[in-house]
Protein backbone atom coordinates (compact mmCIF):
# COMPACT_ATOMS: atom_id res chain seq x y z
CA UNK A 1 -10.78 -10.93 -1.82
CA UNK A 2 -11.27 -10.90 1.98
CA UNK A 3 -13.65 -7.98 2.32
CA UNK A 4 -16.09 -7.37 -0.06
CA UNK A 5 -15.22 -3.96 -1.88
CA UNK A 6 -18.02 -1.82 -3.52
CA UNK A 7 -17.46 -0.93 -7.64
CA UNK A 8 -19.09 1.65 -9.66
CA UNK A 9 -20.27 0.04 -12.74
CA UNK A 10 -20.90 1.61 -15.87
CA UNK A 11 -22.33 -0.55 -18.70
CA UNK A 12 -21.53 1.70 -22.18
CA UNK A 13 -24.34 1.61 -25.19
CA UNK A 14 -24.73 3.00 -28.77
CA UNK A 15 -27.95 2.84 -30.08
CA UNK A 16 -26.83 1.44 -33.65
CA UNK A 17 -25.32 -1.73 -32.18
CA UNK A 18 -26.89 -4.50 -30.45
CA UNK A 19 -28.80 -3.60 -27.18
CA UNK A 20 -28.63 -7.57 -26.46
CA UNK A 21 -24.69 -7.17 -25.87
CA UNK A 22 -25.84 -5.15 -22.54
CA UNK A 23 -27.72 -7.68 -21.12
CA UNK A 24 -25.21 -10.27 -22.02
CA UNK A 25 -22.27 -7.88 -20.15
CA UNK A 26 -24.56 -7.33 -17.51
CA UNK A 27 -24.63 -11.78 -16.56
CA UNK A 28 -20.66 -11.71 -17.36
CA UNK A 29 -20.11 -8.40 -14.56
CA UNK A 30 -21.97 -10.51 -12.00
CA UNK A 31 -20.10 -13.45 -12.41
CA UNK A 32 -16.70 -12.09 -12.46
CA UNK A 33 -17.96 -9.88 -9.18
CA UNK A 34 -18.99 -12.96 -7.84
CA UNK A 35 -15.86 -14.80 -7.72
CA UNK A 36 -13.89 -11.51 -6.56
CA UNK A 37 -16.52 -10.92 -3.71
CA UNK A 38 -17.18 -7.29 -5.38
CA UNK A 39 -20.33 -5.69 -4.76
CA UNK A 40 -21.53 -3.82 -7.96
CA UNK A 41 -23.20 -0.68 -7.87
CA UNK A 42 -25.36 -0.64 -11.18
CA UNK A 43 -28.11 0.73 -13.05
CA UNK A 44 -30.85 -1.33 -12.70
CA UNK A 45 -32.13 -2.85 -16.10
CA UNK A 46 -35.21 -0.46 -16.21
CA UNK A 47 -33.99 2.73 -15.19
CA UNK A 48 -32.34 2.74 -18.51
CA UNK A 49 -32.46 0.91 -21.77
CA UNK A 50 -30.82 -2.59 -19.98
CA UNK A 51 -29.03 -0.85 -17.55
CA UNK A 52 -26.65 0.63 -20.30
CA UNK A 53 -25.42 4.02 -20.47
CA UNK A 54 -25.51 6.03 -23.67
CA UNK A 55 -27.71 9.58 -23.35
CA UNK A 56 -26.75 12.45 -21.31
CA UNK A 57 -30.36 11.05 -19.30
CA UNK A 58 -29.02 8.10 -18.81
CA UNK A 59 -25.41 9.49 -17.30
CA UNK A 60 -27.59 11.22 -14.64
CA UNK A 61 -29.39 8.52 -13.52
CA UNK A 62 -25.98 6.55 -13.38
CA UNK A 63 -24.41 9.24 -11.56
CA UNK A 64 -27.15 9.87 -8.97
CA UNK A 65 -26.84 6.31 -8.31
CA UNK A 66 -23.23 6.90 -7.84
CA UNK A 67 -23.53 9.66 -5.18
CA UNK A 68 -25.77 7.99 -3.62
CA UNK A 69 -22.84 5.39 -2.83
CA UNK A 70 -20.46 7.61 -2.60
CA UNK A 71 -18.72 6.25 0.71
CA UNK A 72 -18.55 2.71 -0.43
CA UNK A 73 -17.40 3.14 -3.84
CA UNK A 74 -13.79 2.64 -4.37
CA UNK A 75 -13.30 2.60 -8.07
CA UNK A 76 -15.27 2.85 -11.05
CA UNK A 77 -15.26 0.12 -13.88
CA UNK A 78 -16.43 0.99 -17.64
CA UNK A 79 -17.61 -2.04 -19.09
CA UNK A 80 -17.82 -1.85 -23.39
CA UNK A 81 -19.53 -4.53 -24.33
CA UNK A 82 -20.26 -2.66 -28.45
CA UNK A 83 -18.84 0.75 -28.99
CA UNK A 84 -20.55 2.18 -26.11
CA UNK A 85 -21.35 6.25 -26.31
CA UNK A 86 -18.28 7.90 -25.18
CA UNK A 87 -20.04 11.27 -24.06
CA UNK A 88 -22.34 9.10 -21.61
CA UNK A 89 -19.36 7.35 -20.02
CA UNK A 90 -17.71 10.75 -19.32
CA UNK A 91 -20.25 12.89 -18.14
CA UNK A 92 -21.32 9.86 -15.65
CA UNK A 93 -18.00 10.48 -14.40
CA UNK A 94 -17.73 14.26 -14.61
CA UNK A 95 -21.73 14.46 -12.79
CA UNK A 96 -20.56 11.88 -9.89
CA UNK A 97 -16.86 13.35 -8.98
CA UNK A 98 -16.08 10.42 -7.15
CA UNK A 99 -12.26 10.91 -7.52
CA UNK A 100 -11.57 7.57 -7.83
CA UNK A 101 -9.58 5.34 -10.08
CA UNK A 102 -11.47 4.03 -13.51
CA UNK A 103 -10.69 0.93 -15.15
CA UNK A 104 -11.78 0.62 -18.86
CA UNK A 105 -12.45 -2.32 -20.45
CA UNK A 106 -13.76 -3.45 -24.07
CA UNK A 107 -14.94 -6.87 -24.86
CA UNK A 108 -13.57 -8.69 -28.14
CA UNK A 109 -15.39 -9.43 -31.78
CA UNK A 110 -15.48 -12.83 -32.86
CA UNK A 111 -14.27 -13.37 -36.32
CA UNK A 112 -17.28 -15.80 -37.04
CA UNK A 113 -19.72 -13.07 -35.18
CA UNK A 114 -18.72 -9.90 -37.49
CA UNK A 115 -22.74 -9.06 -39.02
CA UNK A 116 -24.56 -6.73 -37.88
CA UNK A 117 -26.22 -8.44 -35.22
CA UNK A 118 -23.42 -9.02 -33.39
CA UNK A 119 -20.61 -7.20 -34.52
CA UNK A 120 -19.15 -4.98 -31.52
CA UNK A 121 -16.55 -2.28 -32.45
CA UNK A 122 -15.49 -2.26 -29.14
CA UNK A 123 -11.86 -2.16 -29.98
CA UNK A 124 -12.34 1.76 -31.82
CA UNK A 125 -15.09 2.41 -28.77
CA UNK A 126 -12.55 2.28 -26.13
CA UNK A 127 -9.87 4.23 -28.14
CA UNK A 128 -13.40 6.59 -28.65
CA UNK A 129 -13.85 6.57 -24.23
CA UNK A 130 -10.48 7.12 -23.44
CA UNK A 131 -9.85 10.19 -25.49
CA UNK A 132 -12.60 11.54 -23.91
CA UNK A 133 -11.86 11.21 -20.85
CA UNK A 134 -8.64 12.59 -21.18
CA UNK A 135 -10.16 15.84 -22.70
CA UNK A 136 -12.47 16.14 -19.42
CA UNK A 137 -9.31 15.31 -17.33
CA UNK A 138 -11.07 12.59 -15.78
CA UNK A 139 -7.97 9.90 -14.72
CA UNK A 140 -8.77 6.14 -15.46
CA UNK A 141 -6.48 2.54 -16.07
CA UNK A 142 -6.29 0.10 -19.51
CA UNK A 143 -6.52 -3.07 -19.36
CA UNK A 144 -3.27 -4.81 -20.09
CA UNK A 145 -4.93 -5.83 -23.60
CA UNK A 146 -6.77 -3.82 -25.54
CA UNK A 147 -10.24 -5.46 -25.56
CA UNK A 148 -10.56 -8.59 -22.88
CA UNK A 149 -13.14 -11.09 -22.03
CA UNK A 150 -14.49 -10.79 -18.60
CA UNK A 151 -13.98 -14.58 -18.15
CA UNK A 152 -10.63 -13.95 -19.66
CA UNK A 153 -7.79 -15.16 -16.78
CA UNK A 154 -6.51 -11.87 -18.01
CA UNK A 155 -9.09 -9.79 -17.03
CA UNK A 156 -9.25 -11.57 -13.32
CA UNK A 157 -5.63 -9.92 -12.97
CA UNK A 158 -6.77 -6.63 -14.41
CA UNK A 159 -9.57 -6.47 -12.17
CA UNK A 160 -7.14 -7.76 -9.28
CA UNK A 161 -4.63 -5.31 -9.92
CA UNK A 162 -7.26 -2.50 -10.28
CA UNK A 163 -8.56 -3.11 -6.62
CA UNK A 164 -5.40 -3.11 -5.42
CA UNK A 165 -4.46 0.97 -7.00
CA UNK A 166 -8.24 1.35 -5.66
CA UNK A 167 -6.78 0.38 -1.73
CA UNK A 168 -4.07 2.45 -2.20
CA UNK A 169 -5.57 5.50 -4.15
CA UNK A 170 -8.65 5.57 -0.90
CA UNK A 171 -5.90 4.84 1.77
CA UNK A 172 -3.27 7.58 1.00
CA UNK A 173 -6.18 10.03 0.27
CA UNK A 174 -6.74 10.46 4.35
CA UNK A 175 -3.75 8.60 6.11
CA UNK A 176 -2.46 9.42 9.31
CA UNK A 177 0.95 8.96 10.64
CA UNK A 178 2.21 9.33 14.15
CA UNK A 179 5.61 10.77 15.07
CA UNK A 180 6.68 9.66 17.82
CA UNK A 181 9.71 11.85 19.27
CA UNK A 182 12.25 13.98 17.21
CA UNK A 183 14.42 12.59 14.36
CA UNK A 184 17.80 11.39 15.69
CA UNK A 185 20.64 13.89 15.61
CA UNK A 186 22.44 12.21 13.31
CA UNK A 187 19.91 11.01 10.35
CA UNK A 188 19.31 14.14 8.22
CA UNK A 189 18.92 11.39 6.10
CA UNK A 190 15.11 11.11 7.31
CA UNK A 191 13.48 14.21 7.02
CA UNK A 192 10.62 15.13 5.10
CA UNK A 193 8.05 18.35 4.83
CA UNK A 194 4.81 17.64 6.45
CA UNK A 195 3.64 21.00 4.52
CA UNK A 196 4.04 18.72 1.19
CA UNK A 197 2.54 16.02 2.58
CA UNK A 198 -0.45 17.43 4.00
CA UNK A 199 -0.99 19.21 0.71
CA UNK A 200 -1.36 15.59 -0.29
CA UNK A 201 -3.76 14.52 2.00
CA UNK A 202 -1.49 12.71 4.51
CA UNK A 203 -1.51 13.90 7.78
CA UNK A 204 1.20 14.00 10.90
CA UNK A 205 0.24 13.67 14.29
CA UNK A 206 3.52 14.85 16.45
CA UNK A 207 3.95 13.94 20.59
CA UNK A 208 7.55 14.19 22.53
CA UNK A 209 9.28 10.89 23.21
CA UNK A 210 8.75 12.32 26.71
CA UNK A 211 5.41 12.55 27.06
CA UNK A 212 5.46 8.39 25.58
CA UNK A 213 8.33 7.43 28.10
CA UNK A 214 6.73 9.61 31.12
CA UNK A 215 2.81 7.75 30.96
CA UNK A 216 4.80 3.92 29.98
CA UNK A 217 7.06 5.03 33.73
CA UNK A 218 3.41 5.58 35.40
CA UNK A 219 2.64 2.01 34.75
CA UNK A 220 3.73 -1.53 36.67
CA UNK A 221 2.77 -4.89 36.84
CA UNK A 222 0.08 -4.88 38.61
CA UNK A 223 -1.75 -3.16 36.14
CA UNK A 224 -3.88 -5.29 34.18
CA UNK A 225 -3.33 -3.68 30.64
CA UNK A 226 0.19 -4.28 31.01
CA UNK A 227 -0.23 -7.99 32.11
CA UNK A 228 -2.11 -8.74 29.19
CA UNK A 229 0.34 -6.91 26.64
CA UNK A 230 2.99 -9.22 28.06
CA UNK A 231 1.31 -12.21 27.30
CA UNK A 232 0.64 -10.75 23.88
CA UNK A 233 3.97 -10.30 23.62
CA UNK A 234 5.06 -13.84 24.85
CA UNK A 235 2.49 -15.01 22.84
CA UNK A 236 3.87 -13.07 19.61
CA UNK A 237 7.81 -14.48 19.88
CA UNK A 238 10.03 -16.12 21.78
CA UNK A 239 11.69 -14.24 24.80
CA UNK A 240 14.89 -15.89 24.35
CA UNK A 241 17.32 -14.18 26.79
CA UNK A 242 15.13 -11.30 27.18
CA UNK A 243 15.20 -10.50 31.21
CA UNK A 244 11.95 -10.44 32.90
CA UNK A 245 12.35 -6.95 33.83
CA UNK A 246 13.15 -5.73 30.29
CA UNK A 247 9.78 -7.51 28.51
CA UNK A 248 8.10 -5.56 31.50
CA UNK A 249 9.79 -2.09 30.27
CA UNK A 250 8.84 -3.09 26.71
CA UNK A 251 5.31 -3.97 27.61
CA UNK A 252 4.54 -0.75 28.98
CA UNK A 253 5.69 1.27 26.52
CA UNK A 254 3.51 -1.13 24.03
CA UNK A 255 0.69 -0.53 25.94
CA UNK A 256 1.20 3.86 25.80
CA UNK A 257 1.91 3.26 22.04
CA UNK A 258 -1.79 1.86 21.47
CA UNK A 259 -3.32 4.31 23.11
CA UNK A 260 -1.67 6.81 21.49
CA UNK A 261 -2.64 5.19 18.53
CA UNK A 262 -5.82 4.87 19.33
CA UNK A 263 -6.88 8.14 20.57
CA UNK A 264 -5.42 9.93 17.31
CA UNK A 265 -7.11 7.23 14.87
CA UNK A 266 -3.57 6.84 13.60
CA UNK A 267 -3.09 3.95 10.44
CA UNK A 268 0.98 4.11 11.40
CA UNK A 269 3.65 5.32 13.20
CA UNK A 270 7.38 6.47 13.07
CA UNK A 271 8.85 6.08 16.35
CA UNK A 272 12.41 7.50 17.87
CA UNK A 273 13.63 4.46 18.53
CA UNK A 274 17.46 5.11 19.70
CA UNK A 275 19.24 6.05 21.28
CA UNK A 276 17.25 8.73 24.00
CA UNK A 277 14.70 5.50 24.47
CA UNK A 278 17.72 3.22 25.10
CA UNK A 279 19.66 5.85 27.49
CA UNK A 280 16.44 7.25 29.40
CA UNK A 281 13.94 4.06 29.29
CA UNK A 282 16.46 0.81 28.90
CA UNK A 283 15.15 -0.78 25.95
CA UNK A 284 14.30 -1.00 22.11
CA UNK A 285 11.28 -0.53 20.81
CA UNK A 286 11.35 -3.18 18.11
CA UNK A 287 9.26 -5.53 19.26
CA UNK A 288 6.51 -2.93 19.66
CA UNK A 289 6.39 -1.78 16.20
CA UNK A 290 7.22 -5.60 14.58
CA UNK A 291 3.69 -6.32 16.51
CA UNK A 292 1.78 -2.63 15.13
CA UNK A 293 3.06 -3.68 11.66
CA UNK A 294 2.62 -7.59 11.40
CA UNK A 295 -1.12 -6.14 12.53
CA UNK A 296 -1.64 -3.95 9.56
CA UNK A 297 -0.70 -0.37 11.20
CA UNK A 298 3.22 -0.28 10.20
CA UNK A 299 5.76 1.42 11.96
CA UNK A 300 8.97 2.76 11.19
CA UNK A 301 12.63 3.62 12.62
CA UNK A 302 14.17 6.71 13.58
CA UNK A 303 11.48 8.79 12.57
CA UNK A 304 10.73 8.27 9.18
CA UNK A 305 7.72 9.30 7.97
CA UNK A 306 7.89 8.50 4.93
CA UNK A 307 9.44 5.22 5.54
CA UNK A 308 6.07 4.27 7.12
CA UNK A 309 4.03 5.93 4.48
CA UNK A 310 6.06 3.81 1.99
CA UNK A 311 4.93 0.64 4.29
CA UNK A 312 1.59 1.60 4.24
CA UNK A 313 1.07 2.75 0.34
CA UNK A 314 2.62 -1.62 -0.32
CA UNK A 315 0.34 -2.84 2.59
CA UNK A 316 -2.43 -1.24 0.98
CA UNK A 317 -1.17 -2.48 -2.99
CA UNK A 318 -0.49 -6.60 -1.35
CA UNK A 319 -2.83 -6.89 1.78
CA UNK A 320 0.05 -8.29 3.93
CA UNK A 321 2.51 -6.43 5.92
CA UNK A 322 5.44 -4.31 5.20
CA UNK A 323 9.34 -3.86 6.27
CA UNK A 324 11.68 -0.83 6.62
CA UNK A 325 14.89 -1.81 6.19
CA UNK A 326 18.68 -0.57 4.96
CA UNK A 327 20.02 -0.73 1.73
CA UNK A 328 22.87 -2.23 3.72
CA UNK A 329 25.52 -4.44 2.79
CA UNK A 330 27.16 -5.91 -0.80
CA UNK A 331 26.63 -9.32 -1.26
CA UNK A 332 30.07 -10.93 -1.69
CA UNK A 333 31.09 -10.06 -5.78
CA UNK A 334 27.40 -10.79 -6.88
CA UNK A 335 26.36 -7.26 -8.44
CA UNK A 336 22.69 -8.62 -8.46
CA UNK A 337 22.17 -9.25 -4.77
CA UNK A 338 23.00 -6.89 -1.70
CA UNK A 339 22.07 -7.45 2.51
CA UNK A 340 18.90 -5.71 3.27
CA UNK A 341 19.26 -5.54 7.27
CA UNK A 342 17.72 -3.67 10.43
CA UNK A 343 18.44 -3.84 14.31
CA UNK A 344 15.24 -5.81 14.33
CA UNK A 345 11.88 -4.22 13.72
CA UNK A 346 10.60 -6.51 10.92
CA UNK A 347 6.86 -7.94 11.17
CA UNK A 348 6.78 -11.47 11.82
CA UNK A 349 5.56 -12.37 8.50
CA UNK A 350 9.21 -11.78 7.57
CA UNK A 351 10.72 -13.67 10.26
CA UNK A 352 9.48 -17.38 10.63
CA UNK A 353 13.01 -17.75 13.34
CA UNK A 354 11.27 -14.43 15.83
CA UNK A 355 13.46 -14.22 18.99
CA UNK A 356 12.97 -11.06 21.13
CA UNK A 357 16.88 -10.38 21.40
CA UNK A 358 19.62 -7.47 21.75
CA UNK A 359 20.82 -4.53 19.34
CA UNK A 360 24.89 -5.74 19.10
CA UNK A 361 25.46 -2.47 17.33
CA UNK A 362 23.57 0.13 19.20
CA UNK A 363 24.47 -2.04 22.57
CA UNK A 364 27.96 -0.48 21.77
CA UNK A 365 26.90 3.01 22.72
CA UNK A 366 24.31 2.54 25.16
CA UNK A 367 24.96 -0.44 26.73
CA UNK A 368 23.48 -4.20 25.37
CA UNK A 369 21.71 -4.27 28.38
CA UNK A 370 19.51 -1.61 27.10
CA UNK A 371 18.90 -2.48 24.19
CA UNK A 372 16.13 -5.64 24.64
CA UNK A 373 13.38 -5.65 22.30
CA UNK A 374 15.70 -5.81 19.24
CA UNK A 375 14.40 -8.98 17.30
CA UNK A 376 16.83 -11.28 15.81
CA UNK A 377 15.29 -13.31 12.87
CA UNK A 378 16.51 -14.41 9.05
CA UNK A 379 13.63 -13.46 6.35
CA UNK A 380 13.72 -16.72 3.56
CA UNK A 381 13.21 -16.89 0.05
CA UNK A 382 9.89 -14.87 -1.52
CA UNK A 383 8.85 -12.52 -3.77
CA UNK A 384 10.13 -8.66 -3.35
CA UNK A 385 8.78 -5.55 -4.26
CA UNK A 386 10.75 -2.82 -3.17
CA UNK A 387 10.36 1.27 -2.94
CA UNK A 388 10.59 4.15 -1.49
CA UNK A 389 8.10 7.84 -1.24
CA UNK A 390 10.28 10.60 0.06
CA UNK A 391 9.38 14.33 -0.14
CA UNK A 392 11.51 16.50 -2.38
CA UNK A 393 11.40 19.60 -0.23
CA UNK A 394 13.82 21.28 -2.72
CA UNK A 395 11.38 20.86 -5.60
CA UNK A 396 7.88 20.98 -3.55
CA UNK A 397 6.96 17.54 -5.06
CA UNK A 398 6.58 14.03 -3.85
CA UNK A 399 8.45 11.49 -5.51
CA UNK A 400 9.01 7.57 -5.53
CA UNK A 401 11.17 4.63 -7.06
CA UNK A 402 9.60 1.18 -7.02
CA UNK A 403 10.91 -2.16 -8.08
CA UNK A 404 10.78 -5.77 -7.80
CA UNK A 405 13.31 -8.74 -7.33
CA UNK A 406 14.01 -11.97 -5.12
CA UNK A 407 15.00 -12.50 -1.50
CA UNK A 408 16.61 -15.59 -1.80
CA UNK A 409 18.21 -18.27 0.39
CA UNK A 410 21.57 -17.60 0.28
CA UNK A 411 23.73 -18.17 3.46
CA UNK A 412 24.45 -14.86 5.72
CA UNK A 413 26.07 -15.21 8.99
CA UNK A 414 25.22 -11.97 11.12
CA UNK A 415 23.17 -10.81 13.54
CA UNK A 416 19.76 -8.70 13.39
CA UNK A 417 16.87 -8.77 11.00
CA UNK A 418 18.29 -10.12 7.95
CA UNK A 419 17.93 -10.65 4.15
CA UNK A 420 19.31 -11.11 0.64
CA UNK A 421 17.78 -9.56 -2.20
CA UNK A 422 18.22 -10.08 -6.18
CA UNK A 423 17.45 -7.40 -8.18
CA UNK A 424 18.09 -7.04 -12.00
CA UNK A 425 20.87 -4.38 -12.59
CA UNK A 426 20.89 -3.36 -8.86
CA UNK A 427 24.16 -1.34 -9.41
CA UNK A 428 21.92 0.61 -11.56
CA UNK A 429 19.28 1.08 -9.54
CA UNK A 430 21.86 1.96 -6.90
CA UNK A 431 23.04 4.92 -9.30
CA UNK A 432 19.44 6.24 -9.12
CA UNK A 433 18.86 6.27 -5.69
CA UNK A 434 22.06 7.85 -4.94
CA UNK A 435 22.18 10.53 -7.82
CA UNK A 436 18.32 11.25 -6.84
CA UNK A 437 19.10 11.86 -3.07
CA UNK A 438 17.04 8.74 -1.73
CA UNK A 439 16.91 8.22 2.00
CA UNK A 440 19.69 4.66 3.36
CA UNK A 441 16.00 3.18 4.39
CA UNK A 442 13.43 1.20 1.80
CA UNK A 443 10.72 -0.42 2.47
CA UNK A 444 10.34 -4.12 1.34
CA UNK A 445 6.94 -6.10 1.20
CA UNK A 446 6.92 -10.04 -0.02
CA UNK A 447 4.84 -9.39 -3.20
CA UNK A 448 4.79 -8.35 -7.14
CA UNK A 449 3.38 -5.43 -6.54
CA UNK A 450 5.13 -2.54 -8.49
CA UNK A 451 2.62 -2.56 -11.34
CA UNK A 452 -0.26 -1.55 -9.03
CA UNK A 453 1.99 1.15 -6.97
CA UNK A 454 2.96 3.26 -9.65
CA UNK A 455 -0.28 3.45 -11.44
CA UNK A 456 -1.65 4.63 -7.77
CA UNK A 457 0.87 6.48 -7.11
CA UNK A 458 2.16 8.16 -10.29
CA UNK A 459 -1.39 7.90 -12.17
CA UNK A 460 -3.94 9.10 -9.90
CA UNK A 461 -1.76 10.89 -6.97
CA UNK A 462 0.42 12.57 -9.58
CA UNK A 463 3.61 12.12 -7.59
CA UNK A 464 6.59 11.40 -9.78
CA UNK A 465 7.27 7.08 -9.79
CA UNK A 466 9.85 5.80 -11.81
CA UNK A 467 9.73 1.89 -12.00
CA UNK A 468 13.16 0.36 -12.02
């Protein structure tokens, strides 16, 4: 981990099991924290008997603690290192109401360790926890097996995994999404209810394209914020044909784009990116929002919002950037690989071959000349995890599909931001987007990462996931 993260930490007791077990979880928590760079927040070994948790005292001590540390804590981890006392472990939850994720885990018995002073029972004690805490309604995550080790490798990718629903859970709690002009005219394909989403705690900061085009047009050259966003932008990719005039149009609008961003503390945007910019500022936005989302703040195409939330929910679940891109071409006869493709938004992580370049397709329409800023670039082999949030407006819900697969090698002569994917029975998959009424756009992110997203997402946001 990068950034050191803050856990709630609640050690479980009973009192006719070993106390030492506590103290002995307490040495293994620090170490696997350690490694992590996790910050525990934890009863201190005399507030309670070792720190443990097991009377309803002993919950409110542990959940004062909590509130105190409310804005750091991201997720709450039960440690069970004997049976532990189920009703202490819930009503620590229920008296904080963090409304966070909660990861239970149970340590092992030893077949040579099975007397009484050492015998656990932490196996029947989680089964004892989680029951509970399903009666209280309190959400929380397993382990992948049943009782773990903390210096189990196992347990590393538990605890791994369990950050990552944490990032996302905390992120899509209070996100906000710019929306930068109106949807194109010809991509019902993109809406979305900001009522639904804003019921969900995602919010959708609106301005005109005109307002964006009219403050980039008050700008020149000779103003120093827009001499230093070319260099960023020289500095970012290569220029290739791009005119000198044109990286000077894009530049500008880069430079009204952050400060829009800016002054409405936005974490992404979905921008109106043809063809009224083409015909009424002469040139694409893509290198603009490649930049905002190979920085963390992704940005999406023709207006889709919740293309870019889909972006940011996987930025949040991998800690490295996201793509939008079509579910675009076959793949020759292969029905396990298709052409995921774009005009040429991608971040650069996708894209070691970045050349600022032209939109062939779009150039048909509104001119090539006017379409600079396109990037041209072919994404390699690496891991895939795919998906896509959309709002059902018909049913008032929010719903998702999530996957994972290959982008592979494979040769593919064409223009634009480019890729192959493999994905296991894609012509199924295909079935269920299309029978489901899923948007032409998902979002890909170079990770294995659709185990974290749909606990997030499905678990503790309560939208409906299903994992392909």
């Amino acid at each position: 981990m990068k950034e050191k993260v803050s856990l709630g930490v609640i050690i479980g007791n009973r009192d006719f099991f070993p106390d030492r077990l506590v103290a002995e979880s307490r040495v293994d928590i620090m170490a696997a924290f350690d490694k992590l760079n996790i910050n525990a927040i934890i009863l201190d070994e005399f507030q309670t008997k070792l720190g443990g948790v097991e009377t309803f005292q002993d919950a409110q001590k542990c959940a004062d603690l909590f509130k105190a540390h409310q804005k750091d804590i991201i997720g709450v981890l039960v440690f069970l290192p004997n049976f532990g006392d189920e009703r202490g472990v819930a009503e620590t939850l229920k008296l904080a109401a963090l409304n966070v994720p909660v990861l239970i885990q149970a340590y092992p018995d030893d077949l040579d360790k099975m007397d009484v002073a050492r015998r656990r029972d932490s196996w029947c004690g989680k089964i004892s926890v989680c029951n509970n805490l399903y009666q209280y309604g309190i959400k929380y995550t397993i382990t992948n097996k049943h009782v773990v080790h903390p210096s189990d490798p196992a347990f590393e990718e538990d605890l791994l995994d369990f950050l990552g629903v944490c990032r996302v859970v905390k992120g899509l709690h209070n996100v906000r999404i710019g929306a930068v002009g109106a949807r194109p005219g010809g991509f019902n394909t993109v809406r979305y209810s900001e009522k639904i989403l804003q019921r969900n705690g995602i919010s959708v900061v609106t301005v005109d394209l005109s307002e964006i085009l009219g403050n980039a047009n008050k700008l020149t050259i000779a103003d120093q914020v827009v001499k230093d966003r070319l260099q960023k932008i020289r500095d970012y990719a290569s220029t290739g044909l791009t005119p000198p005039d044109a990286l000077i149009q894009i530049a500008k609008l880069d430079v009204v784009l952050n400060d829009f961003m800016i002054e409405n503390a936005l974490d992404a945007t979905a921008i109106q990116c043809w063809t009224s910019l083409q015909k009424n500022y002469g040139c694409n936005v893509c290198t603009s929002m490649s930049m905002m989302s190979e920085n963390m703040l992704p940005s999406a195409c023709e207006v889709d919002v919740t293309g870019t939330l889909t972006m940011y929910a996987m930025q949040l679940a991998s800690g490295s950037p996201s793509a939008l891109v079509d579910w675009n071409n076959n793949y020759a006869n292969d029905d396990e690989k298709c052409v995921l493709f774009h005009c040429g938004n991608w971040a650069k992580s996708f894209l070691p071959d970045i050349e600022i370049s032209t939109a062939p397709i779009l150039g048909t329409t509104v001119g090539i000349e006017n379409t600079y800023g396109a990037l041209s670039g072919r994404t390699p082999a690496m891991p895939l995890t795919y998906g896509r949030i959309s709002t059902d407006d018909c049913r008032g819900v929010i719903k998702a599909y999530i996957g994972e697969g290959e982008l592979t090698d494979d040769a593919l002569n064409t223009f634009g931001n480019r890729a192959v994917a493999k994905i296991n029975d894609l012509q199924g998959l295909m079935q269920y987007v299309c029978k489901n009424g899923f948007e032409h756009h998902v979002v890909m992110n170079a990770s294995k990462t659709a185990g974290i997203l749909k606990e997030a997402l499905g678990n503790y946001l309560g939208w409906e996931v299903y994992q392909h």
